[in-house]
C-alpha atoms as a PDB file:
ATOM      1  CA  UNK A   1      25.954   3.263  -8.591  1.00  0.00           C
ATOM      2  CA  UNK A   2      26.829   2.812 -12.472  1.00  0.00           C
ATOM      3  CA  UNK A   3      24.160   1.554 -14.520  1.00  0.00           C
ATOM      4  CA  UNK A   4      20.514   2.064 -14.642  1.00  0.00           C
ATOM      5  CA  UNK A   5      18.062  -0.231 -16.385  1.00  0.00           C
ATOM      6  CA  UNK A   6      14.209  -1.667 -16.648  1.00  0.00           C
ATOM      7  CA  UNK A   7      13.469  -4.741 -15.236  1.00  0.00           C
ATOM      8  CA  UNK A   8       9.989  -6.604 -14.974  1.00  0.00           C
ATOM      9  CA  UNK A   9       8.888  -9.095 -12.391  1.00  0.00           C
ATOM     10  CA  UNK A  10       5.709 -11.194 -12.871  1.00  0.00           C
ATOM     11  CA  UNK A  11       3.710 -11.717  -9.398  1.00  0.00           C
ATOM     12  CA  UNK A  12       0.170 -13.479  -8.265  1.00  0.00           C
ATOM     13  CA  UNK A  13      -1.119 -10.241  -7.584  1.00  0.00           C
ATOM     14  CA  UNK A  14      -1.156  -6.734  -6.878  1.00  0.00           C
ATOM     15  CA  UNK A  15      -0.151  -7.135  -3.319  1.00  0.00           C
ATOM     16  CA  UNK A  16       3.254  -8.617  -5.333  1.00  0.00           C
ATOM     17  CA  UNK A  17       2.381 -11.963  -2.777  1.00  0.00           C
ATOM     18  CA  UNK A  18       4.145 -14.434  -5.037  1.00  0.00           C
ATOM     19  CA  UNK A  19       6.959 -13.597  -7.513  1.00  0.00           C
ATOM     20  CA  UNK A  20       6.110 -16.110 -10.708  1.00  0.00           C
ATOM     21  CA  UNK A  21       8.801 -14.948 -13.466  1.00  0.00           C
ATOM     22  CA  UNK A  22      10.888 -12.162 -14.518  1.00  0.00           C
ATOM     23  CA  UNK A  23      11.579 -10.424 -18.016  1.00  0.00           C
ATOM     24  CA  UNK A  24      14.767  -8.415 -18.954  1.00  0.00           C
ATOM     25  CA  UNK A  25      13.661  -6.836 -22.181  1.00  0.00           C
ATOM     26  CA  UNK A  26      10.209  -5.900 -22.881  1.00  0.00           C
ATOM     27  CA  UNK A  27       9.341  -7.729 -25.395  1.00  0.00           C
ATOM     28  CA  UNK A  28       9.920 -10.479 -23.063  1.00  0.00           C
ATOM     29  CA  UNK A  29       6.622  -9.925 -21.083  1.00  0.00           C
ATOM     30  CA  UNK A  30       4.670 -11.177 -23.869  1.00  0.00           C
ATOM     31  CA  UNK A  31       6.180 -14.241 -23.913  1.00  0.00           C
ATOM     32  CA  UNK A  32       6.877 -15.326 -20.762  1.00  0.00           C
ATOM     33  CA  UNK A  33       3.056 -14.634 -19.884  1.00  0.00           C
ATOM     34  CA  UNK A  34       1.980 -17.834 -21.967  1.00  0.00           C
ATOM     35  CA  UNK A  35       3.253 -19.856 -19.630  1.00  0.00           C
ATOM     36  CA  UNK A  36       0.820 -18.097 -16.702  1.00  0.00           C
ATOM     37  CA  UNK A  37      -3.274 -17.812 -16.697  1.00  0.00           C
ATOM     38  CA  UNK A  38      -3.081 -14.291 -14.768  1.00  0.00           C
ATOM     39  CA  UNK A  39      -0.495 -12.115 -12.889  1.00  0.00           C
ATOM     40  CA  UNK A  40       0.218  -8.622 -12.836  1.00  0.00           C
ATOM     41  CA  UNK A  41       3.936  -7.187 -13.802  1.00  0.00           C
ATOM     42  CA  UNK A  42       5.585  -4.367 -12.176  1.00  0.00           C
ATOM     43  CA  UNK A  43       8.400  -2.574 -13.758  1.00  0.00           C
ATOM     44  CA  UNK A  44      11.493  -1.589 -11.972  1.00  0.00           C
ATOM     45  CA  UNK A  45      14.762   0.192 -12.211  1.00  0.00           C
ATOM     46  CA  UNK A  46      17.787  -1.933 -11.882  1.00  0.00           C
ATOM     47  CA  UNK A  47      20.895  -0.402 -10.416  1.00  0.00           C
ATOM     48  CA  UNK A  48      24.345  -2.467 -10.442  1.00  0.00           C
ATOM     49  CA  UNK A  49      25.873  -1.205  -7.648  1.00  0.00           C
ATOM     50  CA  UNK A  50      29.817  -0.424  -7.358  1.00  0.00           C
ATOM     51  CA  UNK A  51      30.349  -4.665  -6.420  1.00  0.00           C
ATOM     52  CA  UNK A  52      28.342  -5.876  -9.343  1.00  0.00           C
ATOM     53  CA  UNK A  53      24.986  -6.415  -7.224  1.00  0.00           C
ATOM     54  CA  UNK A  54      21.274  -5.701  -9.042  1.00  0.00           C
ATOM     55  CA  UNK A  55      19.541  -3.314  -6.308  1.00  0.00           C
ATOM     56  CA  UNK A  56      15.709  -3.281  -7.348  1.00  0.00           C
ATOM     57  CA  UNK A  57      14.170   0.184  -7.229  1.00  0.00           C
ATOM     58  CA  UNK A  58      10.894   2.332  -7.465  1.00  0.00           C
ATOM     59  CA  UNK A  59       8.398  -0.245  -8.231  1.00  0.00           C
ATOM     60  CA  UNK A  60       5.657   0.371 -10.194  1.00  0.00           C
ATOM     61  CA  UNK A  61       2.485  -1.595 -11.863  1.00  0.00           C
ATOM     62  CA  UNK A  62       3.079  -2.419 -15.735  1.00  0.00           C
ATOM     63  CA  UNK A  63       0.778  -0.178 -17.527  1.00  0.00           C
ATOM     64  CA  UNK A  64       0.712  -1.796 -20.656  1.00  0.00           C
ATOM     65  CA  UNK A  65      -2.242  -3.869 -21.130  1.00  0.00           C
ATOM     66  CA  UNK A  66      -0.711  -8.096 -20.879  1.00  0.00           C
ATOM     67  CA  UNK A  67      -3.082 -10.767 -22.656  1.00  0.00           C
ATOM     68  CA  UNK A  68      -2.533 -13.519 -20.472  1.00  0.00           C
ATOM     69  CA  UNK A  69      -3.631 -17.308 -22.711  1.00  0.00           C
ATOM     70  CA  UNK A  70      -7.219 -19.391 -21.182  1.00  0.00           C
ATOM     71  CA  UNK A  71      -4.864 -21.899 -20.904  1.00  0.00           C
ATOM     72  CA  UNK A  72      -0.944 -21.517 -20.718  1.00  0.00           C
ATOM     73  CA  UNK A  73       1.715 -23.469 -21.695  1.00  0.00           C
ATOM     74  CA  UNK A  74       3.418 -25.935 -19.632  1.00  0.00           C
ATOM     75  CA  UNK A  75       6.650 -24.606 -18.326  1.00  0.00           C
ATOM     76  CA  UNK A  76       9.521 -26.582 -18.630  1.00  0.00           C
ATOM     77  CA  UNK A  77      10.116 -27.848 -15.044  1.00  0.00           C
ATOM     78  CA  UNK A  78      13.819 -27.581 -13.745  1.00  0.00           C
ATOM     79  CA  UNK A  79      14.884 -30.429 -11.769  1.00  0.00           C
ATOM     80  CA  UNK A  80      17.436 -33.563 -11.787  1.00  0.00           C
ATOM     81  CA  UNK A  81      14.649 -35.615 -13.918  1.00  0.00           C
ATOM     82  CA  UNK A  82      14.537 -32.837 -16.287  1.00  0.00           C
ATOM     83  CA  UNK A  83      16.836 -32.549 -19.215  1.00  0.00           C
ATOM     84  CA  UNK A  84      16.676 -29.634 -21.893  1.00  0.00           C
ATOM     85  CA  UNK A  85      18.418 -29.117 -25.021  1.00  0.00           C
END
C-alpha cells in the first residue's frame, strides 16, 4: 500500500442502500449536496494499492452536520442527448 487519503461517498441512507455521489475534497460535500434533498455521507480512507487500484476502507458516518437544499438543483444528466461545455 502507498498512499492514504479521505474520501466521501453520498448514500440514500444509513444502511448505505444506494450510493448517490462522491466528493474528493471536503469542501466538496457542500456542494455536491445541492443537487440531493437528503442523504447521509460516510467518510473513508482511500488506499492506492501497489497496481494503482483505490481500496475503500474503515467506513464511517460524516459527523459534520450537511444542510441538504428544500429543493435541489437539477443535475446535469449524462447521456448521448446530453452535451456540456
Amino acid at each position: 500500500m502507498e498512499e492514504k487519503r479521505l474520501f466521501w461517498c453520498l448514500y440514500t441512507d444509513e444502511e448505505q442502500s444506494d450510493l448517490l455521489a462522491c466528493a474528493y475534497e471536503e469542501d466538496q460535500i457542500d456542494f455536491v449536496s445541492q443537487y440531493y434533498k437528503e442523504g447521509c455521507w460516510f467518510e473513508y480512507d482511500m488506499e492506492i494499492g501497489e497496481h494503482g487500484s483505490d481500496l475503500l476502507l474503515n467506513e464511517r458516518k460524516y459527523k459534520k452536520l450537511v444542510i441538504f437544499p428544500d429543493a435541489p438543483f437539477d443535475r446535469p444528466k449524462y447521456g448521448k442527448e446530453e452535451v456540456y461545455n
